[in-house]
Protein backbone atom coordinates (compact mmCIF):
# COMPACT_ATOMS: atom_id res chain seq x y z
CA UNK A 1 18.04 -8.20 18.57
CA UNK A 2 20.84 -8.83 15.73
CA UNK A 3 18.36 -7.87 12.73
CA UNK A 4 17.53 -4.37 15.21
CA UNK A 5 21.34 -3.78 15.38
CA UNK A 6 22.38 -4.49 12.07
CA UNK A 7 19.31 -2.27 10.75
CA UNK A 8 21.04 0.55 13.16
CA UNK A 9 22.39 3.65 10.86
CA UNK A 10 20.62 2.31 7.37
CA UNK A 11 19.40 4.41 4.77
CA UNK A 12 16.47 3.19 4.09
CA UNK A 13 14.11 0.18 6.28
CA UNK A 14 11.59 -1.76 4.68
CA UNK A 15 10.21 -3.65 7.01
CA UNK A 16 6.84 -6.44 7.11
CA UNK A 17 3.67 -5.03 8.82
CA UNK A 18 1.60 -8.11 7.30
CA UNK A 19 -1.32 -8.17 9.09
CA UNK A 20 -3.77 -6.56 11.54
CA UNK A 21 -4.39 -8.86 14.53
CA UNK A 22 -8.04 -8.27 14.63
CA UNK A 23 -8.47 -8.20 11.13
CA UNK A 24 -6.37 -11.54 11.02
CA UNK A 25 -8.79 -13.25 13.74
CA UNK A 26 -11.90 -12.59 11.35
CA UNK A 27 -9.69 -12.94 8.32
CA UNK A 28 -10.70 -15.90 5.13
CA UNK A 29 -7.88 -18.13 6.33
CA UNK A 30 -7.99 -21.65 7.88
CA UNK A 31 -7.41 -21.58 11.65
CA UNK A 32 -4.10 -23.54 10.99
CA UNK A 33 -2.73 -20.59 9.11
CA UNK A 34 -4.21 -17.82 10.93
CA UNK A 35 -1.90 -19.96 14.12
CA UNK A 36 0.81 -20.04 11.83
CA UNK A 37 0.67 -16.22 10.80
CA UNK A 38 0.46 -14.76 14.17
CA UNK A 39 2.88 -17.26 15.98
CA UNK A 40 6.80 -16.31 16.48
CA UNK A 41 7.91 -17.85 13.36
CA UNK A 42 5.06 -15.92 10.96
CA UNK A 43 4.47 -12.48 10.11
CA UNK A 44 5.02 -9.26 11.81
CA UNK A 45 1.94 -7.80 12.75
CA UNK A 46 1.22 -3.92 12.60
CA UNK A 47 2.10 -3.93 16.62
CA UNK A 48 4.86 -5.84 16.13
CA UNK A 49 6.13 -3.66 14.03
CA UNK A 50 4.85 -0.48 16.02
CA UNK A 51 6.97 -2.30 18.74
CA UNK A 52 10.33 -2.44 16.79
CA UNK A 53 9.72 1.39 16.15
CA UNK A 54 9.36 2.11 19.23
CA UNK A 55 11.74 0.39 20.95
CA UNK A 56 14.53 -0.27 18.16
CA UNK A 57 14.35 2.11 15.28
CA UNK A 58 17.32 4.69 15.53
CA UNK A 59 15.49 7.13 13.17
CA UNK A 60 18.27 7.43 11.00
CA UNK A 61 16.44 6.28 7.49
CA UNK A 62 15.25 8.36 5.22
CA UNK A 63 12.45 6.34 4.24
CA UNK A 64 10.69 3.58 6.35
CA UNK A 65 8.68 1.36 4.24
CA UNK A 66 6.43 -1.36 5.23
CA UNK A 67 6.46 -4.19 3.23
CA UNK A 68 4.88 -7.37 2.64
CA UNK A 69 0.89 -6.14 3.74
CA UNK A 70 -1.87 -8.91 3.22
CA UNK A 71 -4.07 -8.28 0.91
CA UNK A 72 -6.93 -9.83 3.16
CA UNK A 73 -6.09 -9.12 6.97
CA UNK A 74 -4.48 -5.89 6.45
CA UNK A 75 -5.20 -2.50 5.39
CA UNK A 76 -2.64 -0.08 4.18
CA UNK A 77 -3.86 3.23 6.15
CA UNK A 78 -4.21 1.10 9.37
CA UNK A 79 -0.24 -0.27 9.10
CA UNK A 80 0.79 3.59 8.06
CA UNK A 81 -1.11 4.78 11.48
CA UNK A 82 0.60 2.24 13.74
CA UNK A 83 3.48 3.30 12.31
CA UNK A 84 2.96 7.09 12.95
CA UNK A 85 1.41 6.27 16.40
CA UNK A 86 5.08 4.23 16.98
CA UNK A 87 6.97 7.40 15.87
CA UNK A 88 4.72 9.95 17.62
CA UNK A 89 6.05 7.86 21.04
CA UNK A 90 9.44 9.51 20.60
CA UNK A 91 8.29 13.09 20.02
CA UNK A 92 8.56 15.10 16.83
CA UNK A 93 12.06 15.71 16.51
CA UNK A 94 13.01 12.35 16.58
CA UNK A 95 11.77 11.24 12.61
CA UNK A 96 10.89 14.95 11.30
CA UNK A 97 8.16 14.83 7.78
CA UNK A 98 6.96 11.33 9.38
CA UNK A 99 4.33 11.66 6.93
CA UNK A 100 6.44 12.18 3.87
CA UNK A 101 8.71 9.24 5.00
CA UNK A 102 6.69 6.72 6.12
CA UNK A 103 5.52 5.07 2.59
CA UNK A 104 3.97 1.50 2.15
CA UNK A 105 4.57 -0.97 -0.35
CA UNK A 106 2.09 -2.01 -1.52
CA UNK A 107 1.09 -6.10 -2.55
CA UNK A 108 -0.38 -5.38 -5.68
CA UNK A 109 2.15 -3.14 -7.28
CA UNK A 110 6.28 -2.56 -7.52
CA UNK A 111 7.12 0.12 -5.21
CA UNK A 112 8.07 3.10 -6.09
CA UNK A 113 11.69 4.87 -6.49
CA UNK A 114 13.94 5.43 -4.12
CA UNK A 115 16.58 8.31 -4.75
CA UNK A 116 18.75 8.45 -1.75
């Protein structure tokens, strides 16, 4: 709840949508890891993340960015339509150009620039 409030009124969010769940059940990794990924202490997930937009993102960024994707249990379209689903929950006025301002960073590659 403090990393939701302190994110409250920022410019610009990059936050992790690491990994699809299904895609992370039939993923390359050891069990262990796969445990370790999904649990509390691992990675966001594309719901999780969905989630936070739904229920904590103010809409006040210009840009949301998702961050830290895995190469193996993720794809970048499928974290980019979570995200759009998440935003479409609140209606269209509520993040306008959704499309233009949802970007992904991706794993492979520095991000691009930011002018804000």
């Amino acid at each position: 709840q403090l990393v939701a409030e302190r994110l409250r009124g920022s410019t610009l969010v990059m936050i992790e949508s690491n990994h699809d769940r299904d895609m992370l059940k039939v993923g390359p990794y050891p069990w262990s890891v796969k445990q370790r990924i999904a649990s509390n202490l691992g990675h966001l997930s594309n719901d999780e993340t969905a989630r936070w937009i739904r229920e904590d993102f103010d809409g006040e960024a210009e840009y949301l960015v998702l961050g830290h994707l895995s190469r193996h249990c993720n794809h970048p379209e499928l974290a980019r339509l979570s995200a759009l689903q998440a935003l479409d929950y609140h209606g269209s006025l509520f993040f306008r150009r959704a499309e233009e301002r949802v970007r992904i960073a991706l794993p492979d590659r520095a991000s691009e620039w930011f002018e804000l």
